[in-house]
PDB file of N, CA and C in Angstrom:
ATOM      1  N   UNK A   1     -20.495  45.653  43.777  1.00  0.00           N
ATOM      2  CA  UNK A   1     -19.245  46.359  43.663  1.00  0.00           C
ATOM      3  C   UNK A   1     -19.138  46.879  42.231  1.00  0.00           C
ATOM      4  N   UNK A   2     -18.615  47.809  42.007  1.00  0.00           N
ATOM      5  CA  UNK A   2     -18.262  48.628  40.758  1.00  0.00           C
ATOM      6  C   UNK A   2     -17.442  48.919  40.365  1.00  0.00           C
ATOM      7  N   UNK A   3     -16.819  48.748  39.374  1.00  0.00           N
ATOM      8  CA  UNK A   3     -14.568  49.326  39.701  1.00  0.00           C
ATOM      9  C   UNK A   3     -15.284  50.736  38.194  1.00  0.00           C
ATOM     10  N   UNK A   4     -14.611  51.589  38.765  1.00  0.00           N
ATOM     11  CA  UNK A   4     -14.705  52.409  37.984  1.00  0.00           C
ATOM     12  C   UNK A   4     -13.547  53.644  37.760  1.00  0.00           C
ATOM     13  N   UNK A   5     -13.504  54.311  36.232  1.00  0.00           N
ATOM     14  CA  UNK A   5     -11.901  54.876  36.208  1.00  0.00           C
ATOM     15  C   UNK A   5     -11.919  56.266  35.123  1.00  0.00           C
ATOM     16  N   UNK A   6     -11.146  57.239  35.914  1.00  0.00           N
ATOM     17  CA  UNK A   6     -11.700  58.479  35.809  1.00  0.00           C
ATOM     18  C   UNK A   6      -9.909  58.779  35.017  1.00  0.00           C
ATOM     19  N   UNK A   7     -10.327  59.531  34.094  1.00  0.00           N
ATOM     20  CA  UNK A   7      -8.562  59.687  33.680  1.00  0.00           C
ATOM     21  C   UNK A   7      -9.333  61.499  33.250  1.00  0.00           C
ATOM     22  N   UNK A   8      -8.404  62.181  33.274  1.00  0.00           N
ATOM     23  CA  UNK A   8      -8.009  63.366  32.922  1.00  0.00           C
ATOM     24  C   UNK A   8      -7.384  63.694  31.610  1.00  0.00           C
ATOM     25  N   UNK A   9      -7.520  63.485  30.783  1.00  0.00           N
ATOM     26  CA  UNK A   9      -6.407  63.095  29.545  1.00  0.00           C
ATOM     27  C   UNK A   9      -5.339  64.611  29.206  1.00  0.00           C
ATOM     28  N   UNK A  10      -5.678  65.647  29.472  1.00  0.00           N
ATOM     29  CA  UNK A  10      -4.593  66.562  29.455  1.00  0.00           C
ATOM     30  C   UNK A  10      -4.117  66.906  30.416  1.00  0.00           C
ATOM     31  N   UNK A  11      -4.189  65.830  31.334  1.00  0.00           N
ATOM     32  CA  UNK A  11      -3.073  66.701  32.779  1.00  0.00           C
ATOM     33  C   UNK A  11      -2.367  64.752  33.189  1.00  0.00           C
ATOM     34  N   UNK A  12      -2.992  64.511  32.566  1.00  0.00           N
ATOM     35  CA  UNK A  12      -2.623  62.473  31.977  1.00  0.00           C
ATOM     36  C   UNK A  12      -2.666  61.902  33.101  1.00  0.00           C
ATOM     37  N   UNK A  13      -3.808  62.445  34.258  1.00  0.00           N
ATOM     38  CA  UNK A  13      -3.964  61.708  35.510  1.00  0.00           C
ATOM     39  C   UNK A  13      -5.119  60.588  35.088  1.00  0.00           C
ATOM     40  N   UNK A  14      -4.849  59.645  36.408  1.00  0.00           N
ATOM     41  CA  UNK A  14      -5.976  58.521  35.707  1.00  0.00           C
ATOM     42  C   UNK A  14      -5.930  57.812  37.259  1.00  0.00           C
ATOM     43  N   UNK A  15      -7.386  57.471  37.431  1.00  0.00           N
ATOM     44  CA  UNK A  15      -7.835  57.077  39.049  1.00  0.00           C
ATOM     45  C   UNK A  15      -8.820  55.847  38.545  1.00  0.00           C
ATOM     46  N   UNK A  16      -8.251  54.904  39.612  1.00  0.00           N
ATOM     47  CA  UNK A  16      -9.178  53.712  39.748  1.00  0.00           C
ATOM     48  C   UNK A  16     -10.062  53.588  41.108  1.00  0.00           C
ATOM     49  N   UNK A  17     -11.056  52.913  41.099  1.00  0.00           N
ATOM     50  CA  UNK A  17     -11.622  53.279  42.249  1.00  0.00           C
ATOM     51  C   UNK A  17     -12.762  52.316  42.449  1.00  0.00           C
ATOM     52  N   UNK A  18     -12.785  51.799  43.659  1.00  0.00           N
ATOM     53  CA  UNK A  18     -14.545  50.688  43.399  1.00  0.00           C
ATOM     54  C   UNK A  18     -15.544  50.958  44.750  1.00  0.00           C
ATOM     55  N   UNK A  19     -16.293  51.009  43.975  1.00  0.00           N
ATOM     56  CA  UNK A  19     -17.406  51.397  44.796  1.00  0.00           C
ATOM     57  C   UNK A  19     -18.328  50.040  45.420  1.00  0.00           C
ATOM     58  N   UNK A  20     -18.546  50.244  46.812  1.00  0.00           N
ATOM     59  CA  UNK A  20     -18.973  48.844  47.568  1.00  0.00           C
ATOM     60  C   UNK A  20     -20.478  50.145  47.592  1.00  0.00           C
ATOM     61  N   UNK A  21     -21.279  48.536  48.546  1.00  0.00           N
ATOM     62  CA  UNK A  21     -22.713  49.234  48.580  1.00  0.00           C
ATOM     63  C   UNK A  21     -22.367  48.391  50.395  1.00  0.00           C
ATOM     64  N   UNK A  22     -21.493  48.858  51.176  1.00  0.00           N
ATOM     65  CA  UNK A  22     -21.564  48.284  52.487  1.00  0.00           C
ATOM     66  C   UNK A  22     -22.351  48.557  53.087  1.00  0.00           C
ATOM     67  N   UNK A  23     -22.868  49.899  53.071  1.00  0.00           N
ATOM     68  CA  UNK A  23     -23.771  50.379  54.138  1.00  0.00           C
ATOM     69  C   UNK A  23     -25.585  50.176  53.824  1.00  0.00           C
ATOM     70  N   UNK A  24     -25.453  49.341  52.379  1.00  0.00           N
ATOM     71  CA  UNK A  24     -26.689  49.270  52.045  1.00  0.00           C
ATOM     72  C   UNK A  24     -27.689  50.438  51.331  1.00  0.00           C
ATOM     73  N   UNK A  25     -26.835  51.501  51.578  1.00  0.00           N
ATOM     74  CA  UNK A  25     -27.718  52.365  50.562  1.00  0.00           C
ATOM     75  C   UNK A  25     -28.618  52.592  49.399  1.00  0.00           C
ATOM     76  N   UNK A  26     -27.774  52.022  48.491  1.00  0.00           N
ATOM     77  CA  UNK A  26     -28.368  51.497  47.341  1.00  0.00           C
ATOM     78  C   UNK A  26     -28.614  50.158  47.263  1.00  0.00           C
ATOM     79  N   UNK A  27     -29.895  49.712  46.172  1.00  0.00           N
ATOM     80  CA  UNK A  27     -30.469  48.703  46.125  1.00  0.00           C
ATOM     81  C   UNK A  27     -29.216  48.082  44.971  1.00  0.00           C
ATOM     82  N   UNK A  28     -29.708  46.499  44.958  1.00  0.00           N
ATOM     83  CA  UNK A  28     -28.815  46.209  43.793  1.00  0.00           C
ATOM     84  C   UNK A  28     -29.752  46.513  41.740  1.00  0.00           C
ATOM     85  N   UNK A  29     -31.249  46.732  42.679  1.00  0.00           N
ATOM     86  CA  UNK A  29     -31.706  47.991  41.627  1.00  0.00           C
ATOM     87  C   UNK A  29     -31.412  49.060  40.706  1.00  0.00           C
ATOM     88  N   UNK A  30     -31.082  49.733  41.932  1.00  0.00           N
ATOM     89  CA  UNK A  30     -30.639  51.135  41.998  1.00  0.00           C
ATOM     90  C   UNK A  30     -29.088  50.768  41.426  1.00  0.00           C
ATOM     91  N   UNK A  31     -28.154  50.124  41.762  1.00  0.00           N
ATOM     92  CA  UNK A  31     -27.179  50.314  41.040  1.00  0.00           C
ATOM     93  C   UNK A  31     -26.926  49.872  39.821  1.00  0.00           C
ATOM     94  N   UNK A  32     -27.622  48.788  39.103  1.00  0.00           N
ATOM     95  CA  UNK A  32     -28.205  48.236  37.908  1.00  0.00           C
ATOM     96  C   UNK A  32     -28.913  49.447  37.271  1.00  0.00           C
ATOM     97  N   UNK A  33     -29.706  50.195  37.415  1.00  0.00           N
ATOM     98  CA  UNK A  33     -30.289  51.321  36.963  1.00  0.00           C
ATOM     99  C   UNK A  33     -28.741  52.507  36.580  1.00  0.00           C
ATOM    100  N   UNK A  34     -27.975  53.177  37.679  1.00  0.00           N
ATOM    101  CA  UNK A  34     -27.120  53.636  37.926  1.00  0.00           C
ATOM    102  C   UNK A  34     -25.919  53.212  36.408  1.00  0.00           C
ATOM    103  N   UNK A  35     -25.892  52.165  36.258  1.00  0.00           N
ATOM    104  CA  UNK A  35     -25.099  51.761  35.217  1.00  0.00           C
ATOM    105  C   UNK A  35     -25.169  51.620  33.486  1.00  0.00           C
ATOM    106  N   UNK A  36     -26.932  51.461  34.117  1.00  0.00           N
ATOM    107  CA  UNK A  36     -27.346  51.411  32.639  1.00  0.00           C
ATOM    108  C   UNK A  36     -27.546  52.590  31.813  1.00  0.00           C
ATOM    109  N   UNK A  37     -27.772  53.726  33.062  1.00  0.00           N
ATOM    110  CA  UNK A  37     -27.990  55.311  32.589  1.00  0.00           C
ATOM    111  C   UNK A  37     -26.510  55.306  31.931  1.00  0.00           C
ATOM    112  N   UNK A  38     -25.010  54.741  32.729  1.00  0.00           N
ATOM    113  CA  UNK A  38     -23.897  55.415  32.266  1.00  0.00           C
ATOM    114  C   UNK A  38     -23.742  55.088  31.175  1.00  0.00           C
ATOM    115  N   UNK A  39     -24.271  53.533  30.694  1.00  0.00           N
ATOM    116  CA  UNK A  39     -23.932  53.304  29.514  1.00  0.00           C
ATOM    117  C   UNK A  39     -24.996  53.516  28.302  1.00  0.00           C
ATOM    118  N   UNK A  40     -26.097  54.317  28.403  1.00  0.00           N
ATOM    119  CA  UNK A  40     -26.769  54.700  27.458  1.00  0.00           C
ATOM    120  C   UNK A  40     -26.182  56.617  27.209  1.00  0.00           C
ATOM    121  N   UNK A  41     -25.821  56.907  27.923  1.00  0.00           N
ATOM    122  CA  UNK A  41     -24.857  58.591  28.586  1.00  0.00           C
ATOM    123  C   UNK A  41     -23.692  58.261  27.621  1.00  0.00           C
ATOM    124  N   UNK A  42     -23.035  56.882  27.408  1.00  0.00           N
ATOM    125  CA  UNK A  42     -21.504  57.262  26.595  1.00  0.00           C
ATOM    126  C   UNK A  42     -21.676  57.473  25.390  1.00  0.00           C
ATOM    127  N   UNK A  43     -22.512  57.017  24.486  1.00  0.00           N
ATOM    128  CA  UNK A  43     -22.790  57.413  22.952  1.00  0.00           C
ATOM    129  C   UNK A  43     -22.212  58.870  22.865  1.00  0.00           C
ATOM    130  N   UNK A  44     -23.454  59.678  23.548  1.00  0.00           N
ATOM    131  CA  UNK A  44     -23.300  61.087  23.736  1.00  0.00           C
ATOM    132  C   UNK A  44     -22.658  61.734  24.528  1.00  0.00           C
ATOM    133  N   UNK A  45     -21.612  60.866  25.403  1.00  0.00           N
ATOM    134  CA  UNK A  45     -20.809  61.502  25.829  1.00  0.00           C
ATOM    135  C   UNK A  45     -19.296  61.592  24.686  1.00  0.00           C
ATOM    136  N   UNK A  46     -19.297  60.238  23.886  1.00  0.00           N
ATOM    137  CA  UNK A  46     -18.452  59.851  23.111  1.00  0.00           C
ATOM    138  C   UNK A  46     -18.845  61.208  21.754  1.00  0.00           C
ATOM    139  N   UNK A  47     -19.770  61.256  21.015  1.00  0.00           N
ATOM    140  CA  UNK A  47     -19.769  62.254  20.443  1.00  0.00           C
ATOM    141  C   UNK A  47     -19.499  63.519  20.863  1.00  0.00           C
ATOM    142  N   UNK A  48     -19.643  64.645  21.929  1.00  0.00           N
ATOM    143  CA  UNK A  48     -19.671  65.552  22.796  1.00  0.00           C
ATOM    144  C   UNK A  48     -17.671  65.618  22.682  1.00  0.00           C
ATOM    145  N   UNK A  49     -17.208  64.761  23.103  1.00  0.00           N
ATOM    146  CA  UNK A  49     -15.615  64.173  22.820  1.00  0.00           C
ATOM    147  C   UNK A  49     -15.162  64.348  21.567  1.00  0.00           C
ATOM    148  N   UNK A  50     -15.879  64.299  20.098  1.00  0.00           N
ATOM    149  CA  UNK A  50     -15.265  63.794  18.994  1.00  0.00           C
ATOM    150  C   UNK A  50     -15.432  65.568  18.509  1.00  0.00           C
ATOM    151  N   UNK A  51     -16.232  66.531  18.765  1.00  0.00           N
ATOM    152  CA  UNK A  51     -16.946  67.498  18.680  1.00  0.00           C
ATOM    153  C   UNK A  51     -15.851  68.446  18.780  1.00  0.00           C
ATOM    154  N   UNK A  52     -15.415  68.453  20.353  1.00  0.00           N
ATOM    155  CA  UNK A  52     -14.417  69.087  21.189  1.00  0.00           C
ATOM    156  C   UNK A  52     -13.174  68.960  20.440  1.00  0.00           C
ATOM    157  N   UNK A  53     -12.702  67.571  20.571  1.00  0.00           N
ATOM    158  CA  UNK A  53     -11.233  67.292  19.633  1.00  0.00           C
ATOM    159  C   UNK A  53     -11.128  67.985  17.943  1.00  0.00           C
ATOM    160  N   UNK A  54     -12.667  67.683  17.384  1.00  0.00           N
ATOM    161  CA  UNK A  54     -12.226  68.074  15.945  1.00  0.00           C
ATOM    162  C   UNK A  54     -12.444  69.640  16.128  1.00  0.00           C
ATOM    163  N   UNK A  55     -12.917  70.594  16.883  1.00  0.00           N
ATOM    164  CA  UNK A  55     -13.142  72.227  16.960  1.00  0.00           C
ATOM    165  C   UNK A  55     -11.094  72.380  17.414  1.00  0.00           C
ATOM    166  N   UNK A  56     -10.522  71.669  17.943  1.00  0.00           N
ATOM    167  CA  UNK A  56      -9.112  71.945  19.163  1.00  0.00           C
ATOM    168  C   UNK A  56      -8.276  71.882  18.014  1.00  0.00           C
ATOM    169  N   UNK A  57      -8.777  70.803  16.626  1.00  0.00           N
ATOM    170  CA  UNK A  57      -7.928  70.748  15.839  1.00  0.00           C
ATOM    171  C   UNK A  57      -8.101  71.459  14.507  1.00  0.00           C
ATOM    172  N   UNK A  58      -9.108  72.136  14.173  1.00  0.00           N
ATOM    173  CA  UNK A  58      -9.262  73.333  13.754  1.00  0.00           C
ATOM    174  C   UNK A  58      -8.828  74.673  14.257  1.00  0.00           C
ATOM    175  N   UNK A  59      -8.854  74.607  15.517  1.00  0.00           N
ATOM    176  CA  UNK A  59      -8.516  76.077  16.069  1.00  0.00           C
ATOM    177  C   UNK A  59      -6.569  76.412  15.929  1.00  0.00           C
ATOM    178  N   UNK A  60      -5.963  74.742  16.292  1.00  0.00           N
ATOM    179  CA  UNK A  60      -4.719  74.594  15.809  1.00  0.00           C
ATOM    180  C   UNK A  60      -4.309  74.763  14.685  1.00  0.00           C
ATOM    181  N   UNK A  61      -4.977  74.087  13.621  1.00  0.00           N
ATOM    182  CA  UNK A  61      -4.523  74.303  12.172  1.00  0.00           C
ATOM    183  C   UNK A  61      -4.370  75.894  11.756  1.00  0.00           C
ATOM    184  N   UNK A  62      -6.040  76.536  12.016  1.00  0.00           N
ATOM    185  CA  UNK A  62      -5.859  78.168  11.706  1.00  0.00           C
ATOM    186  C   UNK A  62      -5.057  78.770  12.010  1.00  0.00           C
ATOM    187  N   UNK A  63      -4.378  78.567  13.762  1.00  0.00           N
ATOM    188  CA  UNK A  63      -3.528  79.875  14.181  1.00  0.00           C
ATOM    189  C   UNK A  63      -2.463  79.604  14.001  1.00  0.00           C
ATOM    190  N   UNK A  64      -2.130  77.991  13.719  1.00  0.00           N
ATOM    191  CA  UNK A  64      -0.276  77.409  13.409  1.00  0.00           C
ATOM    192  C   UNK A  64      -0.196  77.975  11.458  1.00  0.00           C
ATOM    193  N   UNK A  65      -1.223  77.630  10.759  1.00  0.00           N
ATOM    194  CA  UNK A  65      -1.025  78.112   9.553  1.00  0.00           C
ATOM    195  C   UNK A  65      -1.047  79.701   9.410  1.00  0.00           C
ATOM    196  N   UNK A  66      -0.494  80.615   9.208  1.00  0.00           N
ATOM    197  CA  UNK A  66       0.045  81.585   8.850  1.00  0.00           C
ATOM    198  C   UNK A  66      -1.090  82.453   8.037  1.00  0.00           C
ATOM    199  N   UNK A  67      -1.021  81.702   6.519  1.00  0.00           N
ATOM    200  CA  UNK A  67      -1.975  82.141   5.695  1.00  0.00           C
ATOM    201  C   UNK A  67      -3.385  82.253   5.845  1.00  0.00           C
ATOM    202  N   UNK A  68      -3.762  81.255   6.722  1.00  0.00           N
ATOM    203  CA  UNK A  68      -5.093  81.298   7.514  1.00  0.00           C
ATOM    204  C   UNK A  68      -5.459  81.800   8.280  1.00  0.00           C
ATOM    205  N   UNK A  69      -4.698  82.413   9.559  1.00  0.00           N
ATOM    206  CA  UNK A  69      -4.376  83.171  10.683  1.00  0.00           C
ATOM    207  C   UNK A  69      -4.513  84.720  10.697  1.00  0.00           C
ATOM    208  N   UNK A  70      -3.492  85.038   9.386  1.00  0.00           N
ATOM    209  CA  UNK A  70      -3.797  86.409   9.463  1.00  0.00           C
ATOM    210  C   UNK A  70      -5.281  87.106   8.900  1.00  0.00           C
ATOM    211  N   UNK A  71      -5.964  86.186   7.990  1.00  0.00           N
ATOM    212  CA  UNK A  71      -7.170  86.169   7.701  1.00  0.00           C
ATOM    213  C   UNK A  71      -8.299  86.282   8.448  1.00  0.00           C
ATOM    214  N   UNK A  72      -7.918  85.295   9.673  1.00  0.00           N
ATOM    215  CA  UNK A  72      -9.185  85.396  10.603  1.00  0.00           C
ATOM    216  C   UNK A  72      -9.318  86.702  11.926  1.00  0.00           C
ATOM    217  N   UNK A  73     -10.402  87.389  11.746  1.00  0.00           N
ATOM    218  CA  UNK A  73     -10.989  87.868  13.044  1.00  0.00           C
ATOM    219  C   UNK A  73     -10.414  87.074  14.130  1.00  0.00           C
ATOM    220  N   UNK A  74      -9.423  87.802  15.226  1.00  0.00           N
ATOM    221  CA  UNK A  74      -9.457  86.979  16.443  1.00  0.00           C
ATOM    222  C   UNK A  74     -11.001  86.731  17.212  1.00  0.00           C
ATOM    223  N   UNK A  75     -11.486  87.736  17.070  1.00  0.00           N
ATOM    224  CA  UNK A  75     -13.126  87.181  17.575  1.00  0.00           C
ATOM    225  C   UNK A  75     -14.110  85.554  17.323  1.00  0.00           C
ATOM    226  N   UNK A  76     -13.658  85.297  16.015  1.00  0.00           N
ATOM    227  CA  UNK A  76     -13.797  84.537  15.326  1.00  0.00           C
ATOM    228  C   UNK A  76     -13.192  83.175  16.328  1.00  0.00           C
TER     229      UNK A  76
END
């Protein structure tokens, strides 16, 4: 079994959810494998995150500051 939880953070939805292996599909291998990928995946998913937020808070600062704003190329 797996409990696993999916949130949306700008629409502030957030889902819990667990995953059984009833039908046998997966091995308890395969889902041991399955987990270990996710948690070698969050580093770089966690950076990919820190990337996004600090570009959202640059793009805020430029167009809320005035003096900076009229400076920039909207292309830019």
């Amino acid at each position: 079994m797996l409990n696993v939880t999916a949130e949306d953070k700008t629409a502030g939805v957030k889902n819990k959810i667990t995953i059984t292996n009833d039908k046998g599909r997966l091995s308890k291998e395969d889902i041991d494998k399955l987990v270990q990928d996710a948690e070698k995946n969050r580093a770089e998913d966690e950076e990919v995150k820190m990337k996004v937020e600090a570009k959202n808070a640059l793009e805020n600062y430029a167009y809320k500051d005035e003096k900076i704003a009229g400076k920039l190329d909207p292309a830019d």
